[in-house]
C-alpha atoms as a PDB file:
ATOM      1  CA  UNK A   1       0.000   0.000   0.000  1.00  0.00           C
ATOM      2  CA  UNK A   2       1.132   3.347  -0.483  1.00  0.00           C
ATOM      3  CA  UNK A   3       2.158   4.919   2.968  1.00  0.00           C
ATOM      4  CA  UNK A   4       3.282   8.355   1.289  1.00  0.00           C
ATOM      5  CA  UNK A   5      -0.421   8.805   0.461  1.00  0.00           C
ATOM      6  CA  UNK A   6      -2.059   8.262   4.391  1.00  0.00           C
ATOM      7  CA  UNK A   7      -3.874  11.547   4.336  1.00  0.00           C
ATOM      8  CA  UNK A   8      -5.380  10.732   0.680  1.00  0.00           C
ATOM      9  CA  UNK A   9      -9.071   9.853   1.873  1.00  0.00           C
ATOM     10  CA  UNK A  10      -9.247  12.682   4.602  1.00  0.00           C
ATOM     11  CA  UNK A  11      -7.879  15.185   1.375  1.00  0.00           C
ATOM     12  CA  UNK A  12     -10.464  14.533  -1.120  1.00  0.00           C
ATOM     13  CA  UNK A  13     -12.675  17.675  -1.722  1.00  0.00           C
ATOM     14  CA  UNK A  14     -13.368  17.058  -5.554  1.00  0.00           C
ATOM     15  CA  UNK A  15     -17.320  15.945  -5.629  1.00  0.00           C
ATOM     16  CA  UNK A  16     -18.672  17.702  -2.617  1.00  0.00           C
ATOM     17  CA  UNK A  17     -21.728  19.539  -4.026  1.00  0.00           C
ATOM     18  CA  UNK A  18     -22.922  16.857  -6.199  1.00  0.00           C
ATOM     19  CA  UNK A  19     -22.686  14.199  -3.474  1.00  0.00           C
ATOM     20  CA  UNK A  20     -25.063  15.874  -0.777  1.00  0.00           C
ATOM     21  CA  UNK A  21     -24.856  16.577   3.176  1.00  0.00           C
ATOM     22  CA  UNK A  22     -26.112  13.672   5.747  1.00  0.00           C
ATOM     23  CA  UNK A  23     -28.082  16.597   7.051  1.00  0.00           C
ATOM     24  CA  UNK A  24     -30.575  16.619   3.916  1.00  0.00           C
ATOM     25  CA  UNK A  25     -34.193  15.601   5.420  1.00  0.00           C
ATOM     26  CA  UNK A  26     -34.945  11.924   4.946  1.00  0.00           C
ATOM     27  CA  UNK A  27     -31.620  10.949   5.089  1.00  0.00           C
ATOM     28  CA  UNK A  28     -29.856   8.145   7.254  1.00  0.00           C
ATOM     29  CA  UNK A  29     -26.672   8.045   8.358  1.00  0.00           C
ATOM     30  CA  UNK A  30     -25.333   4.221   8.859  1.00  0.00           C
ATOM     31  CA  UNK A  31     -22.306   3.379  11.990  1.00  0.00           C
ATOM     32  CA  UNK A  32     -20.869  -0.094  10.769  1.00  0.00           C
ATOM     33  CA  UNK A  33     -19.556  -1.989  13.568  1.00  0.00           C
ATOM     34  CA  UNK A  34     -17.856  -5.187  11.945  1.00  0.00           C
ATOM     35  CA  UNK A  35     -17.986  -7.066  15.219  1.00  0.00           C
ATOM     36  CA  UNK A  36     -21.157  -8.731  17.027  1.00  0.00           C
ATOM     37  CA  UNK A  37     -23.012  -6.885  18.997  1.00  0.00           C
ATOM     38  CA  UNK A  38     -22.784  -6.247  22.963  1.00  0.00           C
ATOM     39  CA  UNK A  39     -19.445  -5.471  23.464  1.00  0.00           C
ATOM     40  CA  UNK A  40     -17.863  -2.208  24.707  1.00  0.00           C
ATOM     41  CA  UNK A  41     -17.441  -1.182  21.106  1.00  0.00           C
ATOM     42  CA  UNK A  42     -20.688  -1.487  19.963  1.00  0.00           C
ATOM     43  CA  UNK A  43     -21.815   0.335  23.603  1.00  0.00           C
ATOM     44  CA  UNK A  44     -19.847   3.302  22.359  1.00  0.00           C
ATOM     45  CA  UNK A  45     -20.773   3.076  18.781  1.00  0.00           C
ATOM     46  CA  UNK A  46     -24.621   3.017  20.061  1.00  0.00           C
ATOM     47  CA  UNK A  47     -23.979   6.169  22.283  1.00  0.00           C
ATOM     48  CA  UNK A  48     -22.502   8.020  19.219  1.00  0.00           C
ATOM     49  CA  UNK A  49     -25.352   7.210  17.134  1.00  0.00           C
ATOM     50  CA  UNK A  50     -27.939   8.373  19.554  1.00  0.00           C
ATOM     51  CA  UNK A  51     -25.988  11.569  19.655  1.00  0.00           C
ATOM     52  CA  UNK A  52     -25.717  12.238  16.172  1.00  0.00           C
ATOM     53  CA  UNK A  53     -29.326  11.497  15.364  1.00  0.00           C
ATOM     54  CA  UNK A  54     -30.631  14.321  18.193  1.00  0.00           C
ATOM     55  CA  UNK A  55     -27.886  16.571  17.047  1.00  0.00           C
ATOM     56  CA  UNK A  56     -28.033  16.083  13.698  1.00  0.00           C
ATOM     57  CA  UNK A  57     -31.487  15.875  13.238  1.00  0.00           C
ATOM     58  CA  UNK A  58     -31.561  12.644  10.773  1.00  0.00           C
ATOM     59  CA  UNK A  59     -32.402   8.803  11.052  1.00  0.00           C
ATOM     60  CA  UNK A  60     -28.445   7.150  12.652  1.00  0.00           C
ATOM     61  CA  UNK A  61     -28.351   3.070  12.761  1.00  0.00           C
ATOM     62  CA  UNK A  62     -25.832   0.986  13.811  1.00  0.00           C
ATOM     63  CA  UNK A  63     -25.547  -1.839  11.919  1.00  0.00           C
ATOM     64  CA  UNK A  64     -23.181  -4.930  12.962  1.00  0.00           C
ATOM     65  CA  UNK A  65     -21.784  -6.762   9.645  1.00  0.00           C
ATOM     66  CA  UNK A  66     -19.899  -9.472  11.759  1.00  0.00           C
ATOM     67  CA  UNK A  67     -17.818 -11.923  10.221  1.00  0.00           C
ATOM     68  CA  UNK A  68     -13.537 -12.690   8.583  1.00  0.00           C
ATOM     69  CA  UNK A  69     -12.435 -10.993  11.693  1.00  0.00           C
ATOM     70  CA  UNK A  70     -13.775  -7.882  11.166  1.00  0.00           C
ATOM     71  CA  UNK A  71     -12.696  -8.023   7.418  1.00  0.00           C
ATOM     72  CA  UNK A  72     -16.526  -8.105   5.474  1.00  0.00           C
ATOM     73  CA  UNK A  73     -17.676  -5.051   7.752  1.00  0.00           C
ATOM     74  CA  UNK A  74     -14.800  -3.189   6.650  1.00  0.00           C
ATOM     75  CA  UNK A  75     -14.976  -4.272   3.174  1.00  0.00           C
ATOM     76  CA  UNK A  76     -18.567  -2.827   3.173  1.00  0.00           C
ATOM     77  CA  UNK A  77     -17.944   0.637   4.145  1.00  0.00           C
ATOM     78  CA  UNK A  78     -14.964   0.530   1.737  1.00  0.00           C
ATOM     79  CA  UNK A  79     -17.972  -0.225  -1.019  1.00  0.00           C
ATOM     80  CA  UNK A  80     -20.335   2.343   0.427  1.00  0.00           C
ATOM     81  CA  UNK A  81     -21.122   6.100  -1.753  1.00  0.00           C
ATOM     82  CA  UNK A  82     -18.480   8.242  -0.518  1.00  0.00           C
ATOM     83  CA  UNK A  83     -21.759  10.692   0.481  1.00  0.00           C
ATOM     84  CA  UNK A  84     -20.910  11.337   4.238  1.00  0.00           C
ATOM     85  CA  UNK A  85     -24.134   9.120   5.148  1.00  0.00           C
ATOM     86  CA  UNK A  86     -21.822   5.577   6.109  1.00  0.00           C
ATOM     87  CA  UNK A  87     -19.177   5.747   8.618  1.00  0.00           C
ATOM     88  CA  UNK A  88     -16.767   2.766   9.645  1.00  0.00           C
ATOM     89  CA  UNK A  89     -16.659   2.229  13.600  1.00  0.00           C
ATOM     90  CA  UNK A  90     -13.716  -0.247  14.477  1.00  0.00           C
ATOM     91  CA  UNK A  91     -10.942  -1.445  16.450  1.00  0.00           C
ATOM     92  CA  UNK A  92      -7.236  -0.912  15.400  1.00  0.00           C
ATOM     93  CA  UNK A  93      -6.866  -4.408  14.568  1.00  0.00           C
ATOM     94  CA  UNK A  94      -8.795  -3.811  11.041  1.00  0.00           C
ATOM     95  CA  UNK A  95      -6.834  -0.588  10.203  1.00  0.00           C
ATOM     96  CA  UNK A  96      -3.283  -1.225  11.593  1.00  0.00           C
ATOM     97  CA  UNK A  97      -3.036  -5.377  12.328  1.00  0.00           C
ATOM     98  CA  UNK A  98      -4.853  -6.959   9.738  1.00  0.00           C
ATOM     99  CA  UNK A  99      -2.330  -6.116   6.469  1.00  0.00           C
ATOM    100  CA  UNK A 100       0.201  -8.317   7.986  1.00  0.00           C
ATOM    101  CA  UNK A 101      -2.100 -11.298   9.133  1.00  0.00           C
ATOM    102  CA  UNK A 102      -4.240 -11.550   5.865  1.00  0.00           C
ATOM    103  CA  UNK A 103      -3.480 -12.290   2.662  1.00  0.00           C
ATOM    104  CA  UNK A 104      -6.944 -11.306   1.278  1.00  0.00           C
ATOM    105  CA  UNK A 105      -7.752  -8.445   2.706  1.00  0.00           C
ATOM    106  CA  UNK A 106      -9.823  -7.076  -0.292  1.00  0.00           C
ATOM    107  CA  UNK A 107      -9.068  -3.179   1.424  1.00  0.00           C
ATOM    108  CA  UNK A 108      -6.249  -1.331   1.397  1.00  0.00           C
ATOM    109  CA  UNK A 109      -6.524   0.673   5.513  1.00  0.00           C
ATOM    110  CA  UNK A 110      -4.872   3.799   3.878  1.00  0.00           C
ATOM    111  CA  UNK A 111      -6.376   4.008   0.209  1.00  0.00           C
ATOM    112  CA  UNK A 112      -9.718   3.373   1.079  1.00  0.00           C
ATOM    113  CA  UNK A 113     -10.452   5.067   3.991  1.00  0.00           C
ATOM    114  CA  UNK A 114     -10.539   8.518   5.092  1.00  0.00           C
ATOM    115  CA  UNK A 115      -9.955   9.056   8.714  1.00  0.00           C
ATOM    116  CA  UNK A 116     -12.437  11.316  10.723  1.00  0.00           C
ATOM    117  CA  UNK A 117     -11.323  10.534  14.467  1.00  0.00           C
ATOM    118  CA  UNK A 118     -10.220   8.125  17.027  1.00  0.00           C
ATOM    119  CA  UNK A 119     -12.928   7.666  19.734  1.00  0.00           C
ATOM    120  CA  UNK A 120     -11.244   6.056  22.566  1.00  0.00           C
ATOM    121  CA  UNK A 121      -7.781   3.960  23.881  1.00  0.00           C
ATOM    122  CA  UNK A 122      -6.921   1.225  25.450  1.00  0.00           C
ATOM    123  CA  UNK A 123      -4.592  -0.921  27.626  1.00  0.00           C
ATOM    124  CA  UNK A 124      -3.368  -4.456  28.121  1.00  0.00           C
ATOM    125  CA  UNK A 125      -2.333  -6.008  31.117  1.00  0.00           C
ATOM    126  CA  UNK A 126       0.939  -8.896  31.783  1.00  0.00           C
ATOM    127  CA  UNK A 127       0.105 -11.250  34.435  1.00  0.00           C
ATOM    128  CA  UNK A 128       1.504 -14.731  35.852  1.00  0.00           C
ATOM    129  CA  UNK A 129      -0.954 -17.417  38.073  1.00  0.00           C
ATOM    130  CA  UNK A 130       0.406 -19.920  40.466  1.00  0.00           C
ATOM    131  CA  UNK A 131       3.219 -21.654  38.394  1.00  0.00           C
ATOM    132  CA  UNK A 132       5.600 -18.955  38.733  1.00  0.00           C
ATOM    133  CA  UNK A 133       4.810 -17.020  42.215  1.00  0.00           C
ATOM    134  CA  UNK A 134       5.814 -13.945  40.892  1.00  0.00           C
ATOM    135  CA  UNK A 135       5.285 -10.455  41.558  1.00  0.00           C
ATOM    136  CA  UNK A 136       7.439  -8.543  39.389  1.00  0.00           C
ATOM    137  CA  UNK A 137       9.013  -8.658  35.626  1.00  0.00           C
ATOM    138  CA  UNK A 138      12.521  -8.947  37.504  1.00  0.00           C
ATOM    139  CA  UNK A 139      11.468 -12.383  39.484  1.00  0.00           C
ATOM    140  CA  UNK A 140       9.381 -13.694  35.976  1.00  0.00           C
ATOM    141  CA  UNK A 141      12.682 -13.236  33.442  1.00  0.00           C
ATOM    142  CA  UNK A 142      14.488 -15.314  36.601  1.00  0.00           C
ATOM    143  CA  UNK A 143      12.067 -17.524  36.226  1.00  0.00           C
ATOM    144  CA  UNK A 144      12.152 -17.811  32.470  1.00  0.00           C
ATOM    145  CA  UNK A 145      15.802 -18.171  32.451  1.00  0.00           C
ATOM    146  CA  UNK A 146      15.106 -21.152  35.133  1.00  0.00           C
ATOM    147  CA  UNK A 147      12.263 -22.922  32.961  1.00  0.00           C
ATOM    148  CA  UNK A 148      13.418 -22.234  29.064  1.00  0.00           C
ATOM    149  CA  UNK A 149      10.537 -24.692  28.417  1.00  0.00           C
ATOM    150  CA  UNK A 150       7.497 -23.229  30.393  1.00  0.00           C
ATOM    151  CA  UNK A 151       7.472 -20.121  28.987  1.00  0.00           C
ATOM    152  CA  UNK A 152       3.460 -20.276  27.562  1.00  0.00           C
ATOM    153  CA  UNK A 153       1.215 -17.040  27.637  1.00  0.00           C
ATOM    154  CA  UNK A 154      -2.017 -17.426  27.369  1.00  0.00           C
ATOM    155  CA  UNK A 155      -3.915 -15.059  24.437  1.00  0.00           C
ATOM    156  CA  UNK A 156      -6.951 -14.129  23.192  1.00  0.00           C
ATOM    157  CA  UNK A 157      -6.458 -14.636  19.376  1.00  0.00           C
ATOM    158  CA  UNK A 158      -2.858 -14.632  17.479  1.00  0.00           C
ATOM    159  CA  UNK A 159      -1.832 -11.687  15.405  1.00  0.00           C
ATOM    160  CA  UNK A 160      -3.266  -9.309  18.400  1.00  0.00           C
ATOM    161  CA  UNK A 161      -1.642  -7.160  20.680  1.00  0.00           C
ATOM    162  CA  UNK A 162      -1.769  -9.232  23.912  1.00  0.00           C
ATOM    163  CA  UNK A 163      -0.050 -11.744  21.866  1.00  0.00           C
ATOM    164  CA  UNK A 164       2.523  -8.866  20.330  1.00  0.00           C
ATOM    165  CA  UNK A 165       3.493  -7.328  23.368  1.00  0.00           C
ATOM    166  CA  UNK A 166       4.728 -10.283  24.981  1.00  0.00           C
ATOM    167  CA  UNK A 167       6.548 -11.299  22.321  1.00  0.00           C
ATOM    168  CA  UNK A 168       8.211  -7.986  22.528  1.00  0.00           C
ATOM    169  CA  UNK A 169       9.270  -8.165  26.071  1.00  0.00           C
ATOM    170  CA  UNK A 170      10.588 -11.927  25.413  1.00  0.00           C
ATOM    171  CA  UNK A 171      13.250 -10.123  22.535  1.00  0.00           C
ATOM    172  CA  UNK A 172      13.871  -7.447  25.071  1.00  0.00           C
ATOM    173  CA  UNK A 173      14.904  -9.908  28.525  1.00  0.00           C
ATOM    174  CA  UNK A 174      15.945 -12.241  26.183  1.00  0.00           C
ATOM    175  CA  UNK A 175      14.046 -14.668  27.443  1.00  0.00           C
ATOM    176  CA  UNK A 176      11.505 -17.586  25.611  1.00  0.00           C
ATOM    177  CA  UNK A 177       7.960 -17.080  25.469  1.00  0.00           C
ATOM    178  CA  UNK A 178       5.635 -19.228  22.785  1.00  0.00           C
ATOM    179  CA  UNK A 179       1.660 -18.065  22.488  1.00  0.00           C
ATOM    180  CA  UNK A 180      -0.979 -20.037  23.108  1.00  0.00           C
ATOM    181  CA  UNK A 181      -4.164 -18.959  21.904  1.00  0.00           C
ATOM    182  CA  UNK A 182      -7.834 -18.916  23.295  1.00  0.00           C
ATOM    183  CA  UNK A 183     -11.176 -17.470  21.883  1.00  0.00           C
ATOM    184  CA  UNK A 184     -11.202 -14.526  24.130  1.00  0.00           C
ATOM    185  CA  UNK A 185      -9.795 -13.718  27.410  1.00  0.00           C
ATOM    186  CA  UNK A 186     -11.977 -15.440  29.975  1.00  0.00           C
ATOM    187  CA  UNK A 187     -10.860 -18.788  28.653  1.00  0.00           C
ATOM    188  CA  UNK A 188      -6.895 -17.644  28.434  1.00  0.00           C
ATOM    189  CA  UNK A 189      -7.627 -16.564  32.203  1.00  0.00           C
ATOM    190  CA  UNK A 190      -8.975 -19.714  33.601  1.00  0.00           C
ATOM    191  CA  UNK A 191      -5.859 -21.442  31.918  1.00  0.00           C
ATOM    192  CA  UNK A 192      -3.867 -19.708  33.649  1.00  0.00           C
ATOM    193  CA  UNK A 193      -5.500 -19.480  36.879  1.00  0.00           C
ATOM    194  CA  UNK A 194      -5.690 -23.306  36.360  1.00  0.00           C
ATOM    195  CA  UNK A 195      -2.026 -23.913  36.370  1.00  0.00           C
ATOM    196  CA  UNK A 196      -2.260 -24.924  32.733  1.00  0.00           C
ATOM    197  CA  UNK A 197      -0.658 -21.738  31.579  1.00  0.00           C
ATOM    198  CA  UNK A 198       1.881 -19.689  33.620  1.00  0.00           C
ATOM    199  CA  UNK A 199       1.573 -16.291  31.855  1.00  0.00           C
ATOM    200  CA  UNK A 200      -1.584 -14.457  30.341  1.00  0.00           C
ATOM    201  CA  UNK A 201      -1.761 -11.267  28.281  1.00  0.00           C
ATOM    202  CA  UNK A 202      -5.284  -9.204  27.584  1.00  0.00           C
ATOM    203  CA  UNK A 203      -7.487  -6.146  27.762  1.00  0.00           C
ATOM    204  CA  UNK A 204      -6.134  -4.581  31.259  1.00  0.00           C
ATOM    205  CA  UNK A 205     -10.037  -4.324  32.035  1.00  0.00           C
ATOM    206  CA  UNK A 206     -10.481  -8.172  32.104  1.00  0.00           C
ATOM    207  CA  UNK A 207      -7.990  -8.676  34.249  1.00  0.00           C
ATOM    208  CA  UNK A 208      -7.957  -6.801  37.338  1.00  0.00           C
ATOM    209  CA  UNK A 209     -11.182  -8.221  39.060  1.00  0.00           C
ATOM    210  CA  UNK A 210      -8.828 -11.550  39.099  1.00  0.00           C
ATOM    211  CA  UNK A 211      -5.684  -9.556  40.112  1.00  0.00           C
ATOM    212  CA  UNK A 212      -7.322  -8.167  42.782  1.00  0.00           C
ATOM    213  CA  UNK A 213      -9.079 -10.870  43.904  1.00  0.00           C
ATOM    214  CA  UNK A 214      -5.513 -12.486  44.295  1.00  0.00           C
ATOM    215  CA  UNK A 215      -6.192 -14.811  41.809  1.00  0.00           C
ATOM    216  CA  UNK A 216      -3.229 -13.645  39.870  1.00  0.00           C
ATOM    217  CA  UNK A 217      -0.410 -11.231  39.615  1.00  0.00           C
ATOM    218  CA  UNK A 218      -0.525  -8.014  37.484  1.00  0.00           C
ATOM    219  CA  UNK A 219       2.911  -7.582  36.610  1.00  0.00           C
ATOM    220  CA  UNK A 220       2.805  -4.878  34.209  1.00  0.00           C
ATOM    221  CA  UNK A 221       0.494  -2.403  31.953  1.00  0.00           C
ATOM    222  CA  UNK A 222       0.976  -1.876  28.905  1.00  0.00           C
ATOM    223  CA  UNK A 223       0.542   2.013  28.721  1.00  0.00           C
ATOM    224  CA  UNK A 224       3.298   4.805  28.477  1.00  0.00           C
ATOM    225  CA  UNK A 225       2.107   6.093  31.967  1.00  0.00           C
ATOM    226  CA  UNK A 226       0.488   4.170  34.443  1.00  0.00           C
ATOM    227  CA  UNK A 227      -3.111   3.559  34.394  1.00  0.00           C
ATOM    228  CA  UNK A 228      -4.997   5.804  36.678  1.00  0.00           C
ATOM    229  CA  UNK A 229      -7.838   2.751  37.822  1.00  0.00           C
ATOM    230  CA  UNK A 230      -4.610   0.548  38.598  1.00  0.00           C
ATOM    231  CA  UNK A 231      -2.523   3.115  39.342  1.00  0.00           C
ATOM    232  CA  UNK A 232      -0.114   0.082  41.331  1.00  0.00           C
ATOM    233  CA  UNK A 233       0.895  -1.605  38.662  1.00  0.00           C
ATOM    234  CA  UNK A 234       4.029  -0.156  37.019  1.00  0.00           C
ATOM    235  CA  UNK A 235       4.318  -0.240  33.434  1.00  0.00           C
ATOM    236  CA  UNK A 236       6.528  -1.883  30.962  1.00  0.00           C
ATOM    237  CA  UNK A 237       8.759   1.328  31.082  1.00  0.00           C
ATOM    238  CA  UNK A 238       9.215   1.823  33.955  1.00  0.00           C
ATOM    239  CA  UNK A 239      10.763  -1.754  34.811  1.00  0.00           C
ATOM    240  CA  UNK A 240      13.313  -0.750  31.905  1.00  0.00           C
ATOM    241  CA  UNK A 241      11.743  -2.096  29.140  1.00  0.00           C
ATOM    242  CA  UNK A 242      11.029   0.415  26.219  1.00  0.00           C
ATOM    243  CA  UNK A 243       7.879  -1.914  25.562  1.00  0.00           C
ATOM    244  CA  UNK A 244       4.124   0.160  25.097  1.00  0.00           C
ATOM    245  CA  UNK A 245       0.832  -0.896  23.236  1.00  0.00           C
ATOM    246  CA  UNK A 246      -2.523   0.637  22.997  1.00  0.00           C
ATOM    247  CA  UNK A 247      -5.263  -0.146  20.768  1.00  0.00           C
ATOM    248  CA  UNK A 248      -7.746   2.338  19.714  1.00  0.00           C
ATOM    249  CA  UNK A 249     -11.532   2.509  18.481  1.00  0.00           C
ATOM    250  CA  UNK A 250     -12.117   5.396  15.296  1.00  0.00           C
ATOM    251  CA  UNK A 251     -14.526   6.484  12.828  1.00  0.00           C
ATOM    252  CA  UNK A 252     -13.794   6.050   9.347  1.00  0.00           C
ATOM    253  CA  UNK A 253     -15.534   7.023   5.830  1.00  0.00           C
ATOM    254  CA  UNK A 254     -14.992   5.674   2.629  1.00  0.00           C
ATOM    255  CA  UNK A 255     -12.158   7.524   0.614  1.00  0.00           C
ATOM    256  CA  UNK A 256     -13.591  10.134  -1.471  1.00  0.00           C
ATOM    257  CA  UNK A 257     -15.870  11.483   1.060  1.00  0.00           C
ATOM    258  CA  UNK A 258     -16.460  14.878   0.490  1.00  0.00           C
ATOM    259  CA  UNK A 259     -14.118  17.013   3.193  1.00  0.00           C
ATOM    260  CA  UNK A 260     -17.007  19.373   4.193  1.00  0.00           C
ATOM    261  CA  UNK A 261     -18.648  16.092   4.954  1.00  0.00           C
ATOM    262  CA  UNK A 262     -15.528  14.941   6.987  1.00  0.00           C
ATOM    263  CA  UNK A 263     -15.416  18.063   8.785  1.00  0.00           C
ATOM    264  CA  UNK A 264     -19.267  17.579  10.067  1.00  0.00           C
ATOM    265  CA  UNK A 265     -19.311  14.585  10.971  1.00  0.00           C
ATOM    266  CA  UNK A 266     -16.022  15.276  12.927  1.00  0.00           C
ATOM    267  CA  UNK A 267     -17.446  18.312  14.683  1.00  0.00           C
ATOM    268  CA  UNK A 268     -20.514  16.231  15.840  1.00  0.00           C
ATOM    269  CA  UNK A 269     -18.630  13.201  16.805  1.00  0.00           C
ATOM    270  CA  UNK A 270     -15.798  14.833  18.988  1.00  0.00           C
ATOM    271  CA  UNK A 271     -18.716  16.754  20.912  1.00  0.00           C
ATOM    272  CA  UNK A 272     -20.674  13.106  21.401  1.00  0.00           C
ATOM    273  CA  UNK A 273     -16.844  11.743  22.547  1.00  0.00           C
ATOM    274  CA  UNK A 274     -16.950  14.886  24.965  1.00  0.00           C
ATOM    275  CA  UNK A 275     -20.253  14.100  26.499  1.00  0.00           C
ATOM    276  CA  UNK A 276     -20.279  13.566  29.890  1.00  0.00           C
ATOM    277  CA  UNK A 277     -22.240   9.982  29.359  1.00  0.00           C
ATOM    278  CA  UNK A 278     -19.927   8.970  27.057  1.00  0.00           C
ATOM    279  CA  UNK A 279     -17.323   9.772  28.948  1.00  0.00           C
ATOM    280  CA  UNK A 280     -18.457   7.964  31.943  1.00  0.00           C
ATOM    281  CA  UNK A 281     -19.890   4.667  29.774  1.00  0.00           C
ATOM    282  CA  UNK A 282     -15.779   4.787  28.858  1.00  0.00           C
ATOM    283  CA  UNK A 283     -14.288   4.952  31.431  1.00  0.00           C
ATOM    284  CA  UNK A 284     -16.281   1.994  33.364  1.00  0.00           C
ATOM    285  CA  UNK A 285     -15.569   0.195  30.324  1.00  0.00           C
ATOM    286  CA  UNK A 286     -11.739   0.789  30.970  1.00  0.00           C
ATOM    287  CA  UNK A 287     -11.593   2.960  27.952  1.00  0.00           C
ATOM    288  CA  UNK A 288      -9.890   6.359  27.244  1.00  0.00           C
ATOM    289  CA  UNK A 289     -12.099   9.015  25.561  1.00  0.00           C
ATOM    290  CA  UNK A 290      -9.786  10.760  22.906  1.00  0.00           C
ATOM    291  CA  UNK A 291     -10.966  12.758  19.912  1.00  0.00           C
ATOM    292  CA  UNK A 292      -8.458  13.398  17.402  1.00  0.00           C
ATOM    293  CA  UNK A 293      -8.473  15.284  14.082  1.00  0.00           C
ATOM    294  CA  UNK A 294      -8.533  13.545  11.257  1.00  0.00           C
ATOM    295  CA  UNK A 295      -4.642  14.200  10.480  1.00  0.00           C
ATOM    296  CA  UNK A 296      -3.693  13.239  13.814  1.00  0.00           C
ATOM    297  CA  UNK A 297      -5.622   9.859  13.663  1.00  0.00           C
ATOM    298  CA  UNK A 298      -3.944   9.046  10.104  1.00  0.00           C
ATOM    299  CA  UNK A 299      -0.629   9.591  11.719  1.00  0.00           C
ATOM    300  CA  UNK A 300      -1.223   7.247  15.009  1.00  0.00           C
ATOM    301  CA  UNK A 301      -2.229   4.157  12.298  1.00  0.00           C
ATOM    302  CA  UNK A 302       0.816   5.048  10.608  1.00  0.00           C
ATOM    303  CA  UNK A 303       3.014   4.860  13.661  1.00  0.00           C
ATOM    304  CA  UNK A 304       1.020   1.895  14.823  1.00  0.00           C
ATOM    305  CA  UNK A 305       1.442   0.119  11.747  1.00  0.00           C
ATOM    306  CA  UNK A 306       5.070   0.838  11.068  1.00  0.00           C
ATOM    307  CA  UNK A 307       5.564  -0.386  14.981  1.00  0.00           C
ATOM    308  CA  UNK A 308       3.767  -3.732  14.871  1.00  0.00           C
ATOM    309  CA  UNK A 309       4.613  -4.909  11.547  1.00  0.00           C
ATOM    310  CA  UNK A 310       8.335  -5.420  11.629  1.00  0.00           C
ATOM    311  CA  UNK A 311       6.748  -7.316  15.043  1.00  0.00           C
ATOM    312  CA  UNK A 312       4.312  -9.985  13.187  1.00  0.00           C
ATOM    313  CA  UNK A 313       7.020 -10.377  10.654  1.00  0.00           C
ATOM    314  CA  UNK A 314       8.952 -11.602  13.441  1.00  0.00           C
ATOM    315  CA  UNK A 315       6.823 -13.848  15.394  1.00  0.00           C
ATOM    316  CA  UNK A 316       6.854 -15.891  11.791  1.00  0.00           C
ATOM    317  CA  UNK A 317       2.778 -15.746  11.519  1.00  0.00           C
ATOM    318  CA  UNK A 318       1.685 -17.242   8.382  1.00  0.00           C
ATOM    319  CA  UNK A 319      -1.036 -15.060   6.589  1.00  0.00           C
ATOM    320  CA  UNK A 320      -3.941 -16.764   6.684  1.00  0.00           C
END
């Protein structure tokens, strides 16, 4: 894909006239969430729609076209009239992860897209269970180094951050650690609470009910600063390894859209983001509000991308 060209979707102004506003009467304005509904995403994606449509004055859906991963939704939006009336709604995996997994990914994340904002971040959390008794990264690389052939973490799906990051800290302590992946992270937790698993890496909001109740041991976030709901656990940093991950949720429309179009929907969106029930719905979903500008949300896939590639090149994934 062409990288030079990551602002080309949120640049394109030719068309704007002839393709019409989202605020014209009778209109509808679709959110496509390519994962199933119920989960935090589609929470926030719901309270964005409701916003726009009293704001906005016009008929907002959310629709959830499930299925490849994420991949069809995202193909769909890439298909949709660049009109300003379909927006994309996803996780960073789509936009930043998927290139290097897939080797059909029938969208390009740059070409095809315009960016309009990211909505929210979020952490991971590093933990160990009872096979290794340990409470910090320091007494876990001893242990490593101790048991080369025990060094299993526990994932919710390969080709994801929880399974890149400790990958990363392995290369960094130089130390072994081999993935082992579960659908989701209430199975990769139970493995490892069970003894099965010594390590397990996920969404820091999954874990901590289990780290608290003693269950296991947080070792580590995955943030740049510490989070301020676990504000305890130190991060990767600060136990001197240059390791951080966050994903992100953003809005997205098809490339072409019309920038006046762009610039509504951003204006809208970023005050719904700003809300104070979206902010709280966020934040007891262990989510970040953000709001970015359209630039600056091109350039954080771009650094994301450009950061976890060289990583899933690495970890020898086969595209699948």
């Amino acid at each position: 894909m062409d990288r030079r060209n990551f602002l080309l979707g949120a640049a394109a102004t030719v068309g704007g006239l002839a393709a019409g506003s989202v605020s014209e009467a009778g209109s509808t304005l679709k959110i496509v969430f390519p994962y199933a509904p119920g989960g935090g995403g589609d929470v926030l994606a719901r309270l964005i729609a409701d916003h726009l449509e009293k704001k906005m004055g016009i008929s907002t859906i959310v629709e959830n076209r499930t299925g490849a991963d994420g991949r069809i939704g995202t193909r769909d939006v890439k298909q949709a009239e660049p009109d300003g009336k379909t927006l994309l709604f996803t996780p960073f995996g789509t936009m930043v992860l998927a290139p290097s997994v897939f080797k059909d990914l029938q969208y390009d994340p740059v070409a095809d897209f315009a960016p309009v904002t990211q909505a929210v971040t979020f952490d991971f959390g590093f933990a160990t269970g009872p096979m290794t008794k340990t409470k910090t990264l320091a007494e876990l690389v001893a242990w490593l180094k101790k048991n080369p052939d025990q060094g299993n973490v526990a994932v919710p799906g390969l080709g994801t951050l929880p399974h890149l990051l400790p990958l990363k800290f392995a290369e960094a302590a130089n130390v072994k650690i081999s993935a082992i992946s579960y659908k989701g992270t209430v199975p990769s937790l139970t493995a490892v609470m069970g003894g099965q698993v010594p390590m397990v890496c996920g969404p820091l909001g999954d874990l901590v009910a289990q780290a608290r109740a003693g269950t296991i041991n947080l070792l580590a976030t995955s943030g740049k600063k510490r989070h301020p709901q676990v504000a305890e656990v130190p991060t990767f940093i600060e136990q001197g390894y240059n390791i951080s991950g966050s994903a992100w949720y953003a809005f997205y429309a098809p490339a072409k859209t019309p920038t006046a179009e762009i610039d509504k929907l951003h204006k809208e969106i970023i005050e719904a983001i700003r809300s104070p029930a979206f902010q709280e719905r966020a934040r007891s979903l262990w989510l970040n509000p953000t709001g970015t500008t359209p630039a600056e949300l091109a350039a954080i896939q771009k650094e994301d991308f450009e950061l976890w590639a060289p990583v899933i090149k690495a970890a020898n994934l086969v595209p699948r």
